[in-house]
C-alpha atoms as a PDB file:
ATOM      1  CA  UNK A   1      14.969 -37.068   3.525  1.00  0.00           C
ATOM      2  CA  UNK A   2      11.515 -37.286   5.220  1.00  0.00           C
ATOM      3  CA  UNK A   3      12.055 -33.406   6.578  1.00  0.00           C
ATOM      4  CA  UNK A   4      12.739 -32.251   2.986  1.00  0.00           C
ATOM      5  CA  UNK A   5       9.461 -34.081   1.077  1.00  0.00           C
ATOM      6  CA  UNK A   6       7.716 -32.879   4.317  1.00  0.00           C
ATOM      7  CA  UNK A   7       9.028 -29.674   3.796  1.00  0.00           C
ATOM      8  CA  UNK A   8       8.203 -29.058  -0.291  1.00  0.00           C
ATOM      9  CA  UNK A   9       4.711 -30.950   0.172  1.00  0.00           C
ATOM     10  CA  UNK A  10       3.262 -27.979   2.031  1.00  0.00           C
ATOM     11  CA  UNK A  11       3.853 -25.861  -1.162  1.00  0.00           C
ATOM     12  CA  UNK A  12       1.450 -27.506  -2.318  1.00  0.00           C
ATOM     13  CA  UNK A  13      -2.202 -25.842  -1.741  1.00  0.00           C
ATOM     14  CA  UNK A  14      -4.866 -28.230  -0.566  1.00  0.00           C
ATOM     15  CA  UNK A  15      -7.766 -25.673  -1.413  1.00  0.00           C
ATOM     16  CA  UNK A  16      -8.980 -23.556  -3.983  1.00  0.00           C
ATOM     17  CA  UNK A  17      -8.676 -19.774  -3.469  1.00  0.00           C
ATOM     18  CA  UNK A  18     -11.589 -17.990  -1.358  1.00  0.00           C
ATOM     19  CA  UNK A  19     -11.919 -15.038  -3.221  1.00  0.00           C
ATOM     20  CA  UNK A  20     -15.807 -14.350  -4.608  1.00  0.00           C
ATOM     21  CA  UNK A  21     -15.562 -11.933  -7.681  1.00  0.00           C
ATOM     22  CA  UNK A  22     -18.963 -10.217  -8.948  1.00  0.00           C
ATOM     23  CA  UNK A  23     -19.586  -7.552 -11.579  1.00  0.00           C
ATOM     24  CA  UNK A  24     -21.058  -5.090  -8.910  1.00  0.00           C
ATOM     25  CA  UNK A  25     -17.302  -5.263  -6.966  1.00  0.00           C
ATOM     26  CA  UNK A  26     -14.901  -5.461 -10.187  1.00  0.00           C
ATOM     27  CA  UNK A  27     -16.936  -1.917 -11.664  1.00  0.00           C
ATOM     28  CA  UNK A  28     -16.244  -0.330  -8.382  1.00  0.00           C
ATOM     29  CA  UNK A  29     -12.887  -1.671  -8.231  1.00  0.00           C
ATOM     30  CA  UNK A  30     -12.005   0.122 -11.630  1.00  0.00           C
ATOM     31  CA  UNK A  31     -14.288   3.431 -10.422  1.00  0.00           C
ATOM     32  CA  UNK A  32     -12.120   3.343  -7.509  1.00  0.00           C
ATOM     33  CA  UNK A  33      -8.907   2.674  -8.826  1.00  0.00           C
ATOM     34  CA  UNK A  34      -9.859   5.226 -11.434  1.00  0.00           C
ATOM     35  CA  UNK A  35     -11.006   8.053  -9.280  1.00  0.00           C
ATOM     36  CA  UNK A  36      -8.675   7.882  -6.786  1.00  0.00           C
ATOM     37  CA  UNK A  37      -5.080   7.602  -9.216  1.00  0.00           C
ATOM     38  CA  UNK A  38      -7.370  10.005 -11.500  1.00  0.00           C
ATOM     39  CA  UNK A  39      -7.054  12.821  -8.878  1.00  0.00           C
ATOM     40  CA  UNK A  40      -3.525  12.314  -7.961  1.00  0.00           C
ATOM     41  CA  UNK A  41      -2.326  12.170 -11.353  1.00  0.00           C
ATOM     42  CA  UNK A  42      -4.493  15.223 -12.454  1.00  0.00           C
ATOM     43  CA  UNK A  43      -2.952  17.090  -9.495  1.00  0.00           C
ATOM     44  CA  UNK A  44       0.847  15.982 -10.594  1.00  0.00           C
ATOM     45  CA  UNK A  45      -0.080  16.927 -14.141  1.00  0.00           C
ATOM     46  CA  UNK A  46      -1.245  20.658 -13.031  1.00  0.00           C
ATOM     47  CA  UNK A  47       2.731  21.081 -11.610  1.00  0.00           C
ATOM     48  CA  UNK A  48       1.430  21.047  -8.386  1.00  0.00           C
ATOM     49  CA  UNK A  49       4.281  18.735  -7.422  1.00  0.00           C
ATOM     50  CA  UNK A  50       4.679  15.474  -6.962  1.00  0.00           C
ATOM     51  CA  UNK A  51       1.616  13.446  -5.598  1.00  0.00           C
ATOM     52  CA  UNK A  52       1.824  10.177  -7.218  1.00  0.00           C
ATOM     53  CA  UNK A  53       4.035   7.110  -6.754  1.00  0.00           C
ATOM     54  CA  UNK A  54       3.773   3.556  -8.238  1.00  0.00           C
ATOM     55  CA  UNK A  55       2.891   1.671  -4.852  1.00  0.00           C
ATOM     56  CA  UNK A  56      -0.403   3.709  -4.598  1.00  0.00           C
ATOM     57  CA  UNK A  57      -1.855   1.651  -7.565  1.00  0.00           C
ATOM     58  CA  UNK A  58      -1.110  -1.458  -5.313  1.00  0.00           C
ATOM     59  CA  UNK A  59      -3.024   0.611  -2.174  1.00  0.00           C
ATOM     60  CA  UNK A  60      -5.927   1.237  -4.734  1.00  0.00           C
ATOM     61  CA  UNK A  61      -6.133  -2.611  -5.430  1.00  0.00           C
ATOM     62  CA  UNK A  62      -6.863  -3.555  -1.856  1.00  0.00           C
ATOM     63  CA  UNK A  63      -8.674  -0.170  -0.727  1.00  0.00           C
ATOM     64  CA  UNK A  64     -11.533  -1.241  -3.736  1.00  0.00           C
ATOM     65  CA  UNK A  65     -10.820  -4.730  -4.332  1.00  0.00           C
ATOM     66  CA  UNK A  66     -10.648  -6.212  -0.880  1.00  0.00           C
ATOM     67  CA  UNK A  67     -11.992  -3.023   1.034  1.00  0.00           C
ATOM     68  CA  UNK A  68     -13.145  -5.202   4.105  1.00  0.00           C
ATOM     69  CA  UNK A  69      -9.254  -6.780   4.612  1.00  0.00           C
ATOM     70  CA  UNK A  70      -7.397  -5.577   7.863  1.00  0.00           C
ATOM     71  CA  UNK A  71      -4.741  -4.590   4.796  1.00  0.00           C
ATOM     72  CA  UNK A  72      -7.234  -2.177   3.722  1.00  0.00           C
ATOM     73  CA  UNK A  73      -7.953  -0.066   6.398  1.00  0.00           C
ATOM     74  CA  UNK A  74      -7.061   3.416   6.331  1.00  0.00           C
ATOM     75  CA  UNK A  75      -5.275   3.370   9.875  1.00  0.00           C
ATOM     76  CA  UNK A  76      -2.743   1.095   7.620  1.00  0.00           C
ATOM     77  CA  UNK A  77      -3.017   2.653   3.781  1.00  0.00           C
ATOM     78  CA  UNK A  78      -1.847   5.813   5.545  1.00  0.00           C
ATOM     79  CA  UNK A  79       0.240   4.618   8.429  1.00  0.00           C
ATOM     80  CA  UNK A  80       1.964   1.827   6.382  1.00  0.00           C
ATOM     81  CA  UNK A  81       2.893   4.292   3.710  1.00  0.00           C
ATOM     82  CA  UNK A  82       4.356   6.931   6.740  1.00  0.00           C
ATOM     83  CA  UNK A  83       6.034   4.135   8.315  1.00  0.00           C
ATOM     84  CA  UNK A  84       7.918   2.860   4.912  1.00  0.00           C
ATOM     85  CA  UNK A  85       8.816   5.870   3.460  1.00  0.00           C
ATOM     86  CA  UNK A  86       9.887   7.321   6.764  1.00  0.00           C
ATOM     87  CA  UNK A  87      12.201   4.098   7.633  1.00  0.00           C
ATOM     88  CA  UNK A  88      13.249   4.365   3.932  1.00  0.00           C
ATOM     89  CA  UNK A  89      14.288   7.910   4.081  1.00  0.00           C
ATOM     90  CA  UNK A  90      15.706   7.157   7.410  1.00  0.00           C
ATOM     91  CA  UNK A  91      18.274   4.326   6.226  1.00  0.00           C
ATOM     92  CA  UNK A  92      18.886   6.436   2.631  1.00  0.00           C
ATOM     93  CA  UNK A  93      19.911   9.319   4.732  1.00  0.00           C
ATOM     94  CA  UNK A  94      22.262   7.665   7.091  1.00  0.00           C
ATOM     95  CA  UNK A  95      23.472   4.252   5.153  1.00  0.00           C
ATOM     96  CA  UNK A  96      23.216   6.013   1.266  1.00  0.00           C
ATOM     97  CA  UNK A  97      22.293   3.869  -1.628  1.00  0.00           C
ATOM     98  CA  UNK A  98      22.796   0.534  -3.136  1.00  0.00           C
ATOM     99  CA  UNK A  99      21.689  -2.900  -2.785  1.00  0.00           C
ATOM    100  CA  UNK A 100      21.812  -3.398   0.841  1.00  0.00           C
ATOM    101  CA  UNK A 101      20.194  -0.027   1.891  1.00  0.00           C
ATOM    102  CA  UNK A 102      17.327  -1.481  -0.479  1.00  0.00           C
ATOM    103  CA  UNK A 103      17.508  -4.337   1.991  1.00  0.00           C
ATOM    104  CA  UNK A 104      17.991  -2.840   5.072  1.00  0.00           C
ATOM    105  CA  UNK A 105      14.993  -0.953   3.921  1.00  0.00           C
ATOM    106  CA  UNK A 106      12.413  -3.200   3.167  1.00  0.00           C
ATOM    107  CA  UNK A 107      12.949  -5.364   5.978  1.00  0.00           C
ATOM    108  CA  UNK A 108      13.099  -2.403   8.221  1.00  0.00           C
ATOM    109  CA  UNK A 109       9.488  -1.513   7.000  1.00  0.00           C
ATOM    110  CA  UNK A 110       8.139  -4.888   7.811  1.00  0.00           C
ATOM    111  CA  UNK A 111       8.945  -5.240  10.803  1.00  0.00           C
ATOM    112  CA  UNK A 112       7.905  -1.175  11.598  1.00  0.00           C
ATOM    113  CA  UNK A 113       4.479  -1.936   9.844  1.00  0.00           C
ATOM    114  CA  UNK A 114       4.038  -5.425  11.692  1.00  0.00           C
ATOM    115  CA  UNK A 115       4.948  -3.572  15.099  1.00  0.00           C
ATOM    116  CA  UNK A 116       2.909  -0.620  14.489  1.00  0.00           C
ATOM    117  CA  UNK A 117      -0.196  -3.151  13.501  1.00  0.00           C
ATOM    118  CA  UNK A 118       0.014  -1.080  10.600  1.00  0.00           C
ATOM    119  CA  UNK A 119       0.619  -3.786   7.754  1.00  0.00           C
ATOM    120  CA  UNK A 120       0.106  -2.660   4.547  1.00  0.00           C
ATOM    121  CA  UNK A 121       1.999  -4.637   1.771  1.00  0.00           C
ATOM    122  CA  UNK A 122       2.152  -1.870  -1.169  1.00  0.00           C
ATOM    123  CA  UNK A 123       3.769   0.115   1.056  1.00  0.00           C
ATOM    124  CA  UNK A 124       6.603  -2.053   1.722  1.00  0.00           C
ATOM    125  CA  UNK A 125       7.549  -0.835  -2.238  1.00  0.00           C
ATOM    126  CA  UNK A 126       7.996   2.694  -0.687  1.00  0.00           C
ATOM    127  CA  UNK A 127      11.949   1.893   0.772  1.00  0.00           C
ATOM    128  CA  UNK A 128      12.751   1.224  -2.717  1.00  0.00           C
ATOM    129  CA  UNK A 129      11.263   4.338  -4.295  1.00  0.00           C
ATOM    130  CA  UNK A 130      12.976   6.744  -1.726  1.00  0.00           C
ATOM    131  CA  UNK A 131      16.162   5.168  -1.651  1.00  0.00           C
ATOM    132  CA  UNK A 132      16.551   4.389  -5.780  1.00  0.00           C
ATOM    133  CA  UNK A 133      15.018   8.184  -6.301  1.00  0.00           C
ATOM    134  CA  UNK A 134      17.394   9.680  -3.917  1.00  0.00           C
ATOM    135  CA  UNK A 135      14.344  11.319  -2.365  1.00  0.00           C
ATOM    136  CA  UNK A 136      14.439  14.606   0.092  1.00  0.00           C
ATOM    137  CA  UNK A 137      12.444  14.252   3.810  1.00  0.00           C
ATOM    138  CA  UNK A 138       9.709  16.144   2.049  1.00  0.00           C
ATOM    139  CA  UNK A 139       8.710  13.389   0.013  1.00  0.00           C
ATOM    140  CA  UNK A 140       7.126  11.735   3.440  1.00  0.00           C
ATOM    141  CA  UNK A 141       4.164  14.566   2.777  1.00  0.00           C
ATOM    142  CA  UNK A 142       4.126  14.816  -0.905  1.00  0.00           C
ATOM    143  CA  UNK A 143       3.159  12.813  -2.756  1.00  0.00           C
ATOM    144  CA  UNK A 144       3.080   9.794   0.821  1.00  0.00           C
ATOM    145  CA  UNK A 145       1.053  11.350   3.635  1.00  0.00           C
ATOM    146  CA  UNK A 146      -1.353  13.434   0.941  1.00  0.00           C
ATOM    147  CA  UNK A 147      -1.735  10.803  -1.406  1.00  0.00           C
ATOM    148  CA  UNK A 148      -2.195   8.320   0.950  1.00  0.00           C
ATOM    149  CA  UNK A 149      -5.149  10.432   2.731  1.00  0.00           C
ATOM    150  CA  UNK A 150      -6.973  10.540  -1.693  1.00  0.00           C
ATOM    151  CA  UNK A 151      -6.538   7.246  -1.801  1.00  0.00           C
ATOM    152  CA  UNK A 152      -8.731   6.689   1.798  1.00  0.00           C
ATOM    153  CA  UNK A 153     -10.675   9.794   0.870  1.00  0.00           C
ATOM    154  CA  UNK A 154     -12.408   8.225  -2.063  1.00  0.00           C
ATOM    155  CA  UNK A 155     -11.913   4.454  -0.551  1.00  0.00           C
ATOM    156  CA  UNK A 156     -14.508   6.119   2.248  1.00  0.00           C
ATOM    157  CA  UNK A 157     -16.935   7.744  -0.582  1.00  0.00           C
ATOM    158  CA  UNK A 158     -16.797   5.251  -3.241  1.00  0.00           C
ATOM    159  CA  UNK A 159     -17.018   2.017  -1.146  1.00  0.00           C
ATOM    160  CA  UNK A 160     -19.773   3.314   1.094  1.00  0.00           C
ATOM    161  CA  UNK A 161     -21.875   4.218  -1.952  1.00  0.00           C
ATOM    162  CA  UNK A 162     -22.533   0.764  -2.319  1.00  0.00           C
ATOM    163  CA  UNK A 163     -25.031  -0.628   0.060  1.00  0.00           C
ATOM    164  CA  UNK A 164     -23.378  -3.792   0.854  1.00  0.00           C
ATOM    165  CA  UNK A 165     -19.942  -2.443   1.652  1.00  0.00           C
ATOM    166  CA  UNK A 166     -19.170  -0.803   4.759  1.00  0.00           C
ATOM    167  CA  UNK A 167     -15.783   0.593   4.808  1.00  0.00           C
ATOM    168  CA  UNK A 168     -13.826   1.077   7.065  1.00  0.00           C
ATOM    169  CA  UNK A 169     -14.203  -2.055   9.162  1.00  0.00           C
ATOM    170  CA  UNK A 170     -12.077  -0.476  12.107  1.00  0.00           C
ATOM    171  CA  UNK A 171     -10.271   2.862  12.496  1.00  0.00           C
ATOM    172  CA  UNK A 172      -7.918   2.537  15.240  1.00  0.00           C
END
């Protein structure tokens, strides 16, 4: 009994949360968001393919909002989305669909990512796009590797504007 009130007391939180919000970081969080899902979704819109998928809003939330997390970086925005949608094409292609190719997917990713010091959580969504779209090997290039490289693209331009941000904090 003493393992299992152990256990559900550490659910508890014992702080409040760390994050500082100011008006100067939530205006370039929406410039950010907005530029960078701007451009992608223009680009779809022209019929110039596909170069949009949901988990890229995700990216855009850590790449402006919490631009100095090891999350963040562009080594894993780019790498983590490369590494998911390449393991989830990879099981889609040999296992086929359904509920434990989702699985086998996700789980997959993580562990890639984690390996690969590459950890980037909205990409751990990408599994799940490839394998419930059915998608083709091209869809690791458009819309993942080129969308991926926007999204850092105006992550390095927007956040360095500012002159208290310095992004990225590491490359490699």
């Amino acid at each position: 009994m003493n393992q299992f009130i152990l256990f559900f007391s550490k659910m508890r939180g014992m702080s409040r949360t760390p994050l500082k919000v100011t008006r100067r970081n939530v205006l370039i969080g929406f410039i950010g968001g907005f530029v960078a899902v701007g451009l992608l979704a223009i680009l779809t819109e022209m019929g110039h393919g596909l170069w949009i998928m949901a988990p890229f809003g995700a990216s855009c939330v850590l790449a402006f909002g919490v631009w100095d997390s090891p999350l963040s970086q562009p080594r894993n925005i780019i790498g983590g989305h490369l590494i998911s949608t390449l393991t989830g094409l990879l099981v889609y292609h040999l296992v086929g669909g359904g509920f434990l190719s989702m699985a086998i997917g996700v789980g997959a990713a993580i562990s890639f990512m984690m390996l690969a010091k590459m950890t980037h959580p909205p990409a751990g969504a990408d599994p799940l796009v490839v394998i419930m779209a059915g998608s083709s090997w091209s869809f690791l290039f458009t819309p993942v590797l080129i969308g991926a490289v926007v999204i850092v693209a105006a992550a390095l331009i927007i956040n360095n504007l500012d002159r208290t941000r310095n992004y990225p904090t590491f490359w490699w």
